[in-house]
Protein backbone atom coordinates (compact mmCIF):
# COMPACT_ATOMS: atom_id res chain seq x y z
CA UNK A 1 102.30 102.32 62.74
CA UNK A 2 100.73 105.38 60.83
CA UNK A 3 98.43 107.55 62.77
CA UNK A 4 94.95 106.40 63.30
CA UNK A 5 95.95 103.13 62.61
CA UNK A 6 95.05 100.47 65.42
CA UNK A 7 97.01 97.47 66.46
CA UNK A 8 95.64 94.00 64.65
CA UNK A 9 93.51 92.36 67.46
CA UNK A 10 94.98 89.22 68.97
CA UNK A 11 93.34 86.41 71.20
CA UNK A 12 96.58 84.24 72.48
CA UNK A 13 97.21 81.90 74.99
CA UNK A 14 100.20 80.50 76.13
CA UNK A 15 100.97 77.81 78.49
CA UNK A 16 103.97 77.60 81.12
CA UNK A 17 105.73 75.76 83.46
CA UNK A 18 104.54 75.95 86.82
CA UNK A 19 107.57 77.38 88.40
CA UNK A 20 107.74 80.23 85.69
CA UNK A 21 104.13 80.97 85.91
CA UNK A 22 104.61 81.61 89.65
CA UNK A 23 107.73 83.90 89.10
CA UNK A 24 105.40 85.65 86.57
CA UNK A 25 102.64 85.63 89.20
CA UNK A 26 105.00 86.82 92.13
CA UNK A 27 106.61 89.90 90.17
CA UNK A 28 102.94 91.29 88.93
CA UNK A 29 101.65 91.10 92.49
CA UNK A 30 105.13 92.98 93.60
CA UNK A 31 104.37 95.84 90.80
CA UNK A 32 100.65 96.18 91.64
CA UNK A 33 101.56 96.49 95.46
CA UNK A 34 104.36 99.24 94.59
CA UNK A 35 101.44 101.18 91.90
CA UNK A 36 104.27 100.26 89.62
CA UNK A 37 104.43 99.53 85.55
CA UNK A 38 104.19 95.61 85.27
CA UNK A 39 106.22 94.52 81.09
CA UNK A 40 105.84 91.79 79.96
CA UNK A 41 106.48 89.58 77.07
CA UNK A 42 103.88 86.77 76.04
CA UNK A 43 104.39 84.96 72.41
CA UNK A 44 106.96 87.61 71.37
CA UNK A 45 104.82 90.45 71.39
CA UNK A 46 106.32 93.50 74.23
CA UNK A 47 103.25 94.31 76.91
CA UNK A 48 103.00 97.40 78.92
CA UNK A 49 99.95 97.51 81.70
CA UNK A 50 100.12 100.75 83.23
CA UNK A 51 99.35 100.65 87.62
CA UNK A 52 95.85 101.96 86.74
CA UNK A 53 94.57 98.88 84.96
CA UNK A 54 91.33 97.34 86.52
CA UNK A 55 92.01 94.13 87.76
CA UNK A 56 89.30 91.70 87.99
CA UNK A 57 88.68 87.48 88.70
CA UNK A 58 86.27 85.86 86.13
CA UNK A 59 84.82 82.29 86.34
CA UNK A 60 83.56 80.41 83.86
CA UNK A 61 81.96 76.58 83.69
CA UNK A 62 81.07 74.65 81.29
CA UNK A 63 79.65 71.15 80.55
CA UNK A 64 83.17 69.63 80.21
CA UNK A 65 85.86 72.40 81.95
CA UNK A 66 86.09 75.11 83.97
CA UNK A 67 88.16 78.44 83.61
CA UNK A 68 89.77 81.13 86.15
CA UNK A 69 91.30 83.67 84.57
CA UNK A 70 93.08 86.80 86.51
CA UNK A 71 92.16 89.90 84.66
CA UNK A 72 93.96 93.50 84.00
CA UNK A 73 92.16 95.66 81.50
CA UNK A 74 93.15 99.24 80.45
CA UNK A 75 93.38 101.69 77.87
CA UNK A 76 96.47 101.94 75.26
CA UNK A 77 98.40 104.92 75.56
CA UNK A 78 97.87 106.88 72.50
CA UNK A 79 101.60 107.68 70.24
């Protein structure tokens, strides 16, 4: 990627099994205990979330659904 340049935006989301999504679940919450790096990969694309993301909950309700979704925002590190 040329300097300056950012990333394309992307908006995905995946589903999966239950037993994986726990495993995924399990290893975060071992990482964010230990203020360690959590990788991971999600629709082919490499994630890194640094131990100084913000976590956060958010709810959201509708007419027809509801939504919980488990939150970790943070900055990019610059290359």
């Amino acid at each position: 990627m040329a300097a300056g340049n950012k990333p394309p935006t992307r908006d995905i989301e995946k589903d999966y099994p239950k037993d994986k999504f726990v495993a995924k679940l399990r290893r975060l919450a071992d990482h964010i205990e230990q203020g360690k790096r959590f990788r991971i990969q999600v629709a082919g694309e490499r994630i890194s979330i640094p131990p100084t993301a913000v976590i956060n909950i958010e709810h959201e309700r509708g007419a027809s659904q509801e939504e919980l979704e488990f939150q970790l925002k943070w900055t990019p590190d610059k290359r």
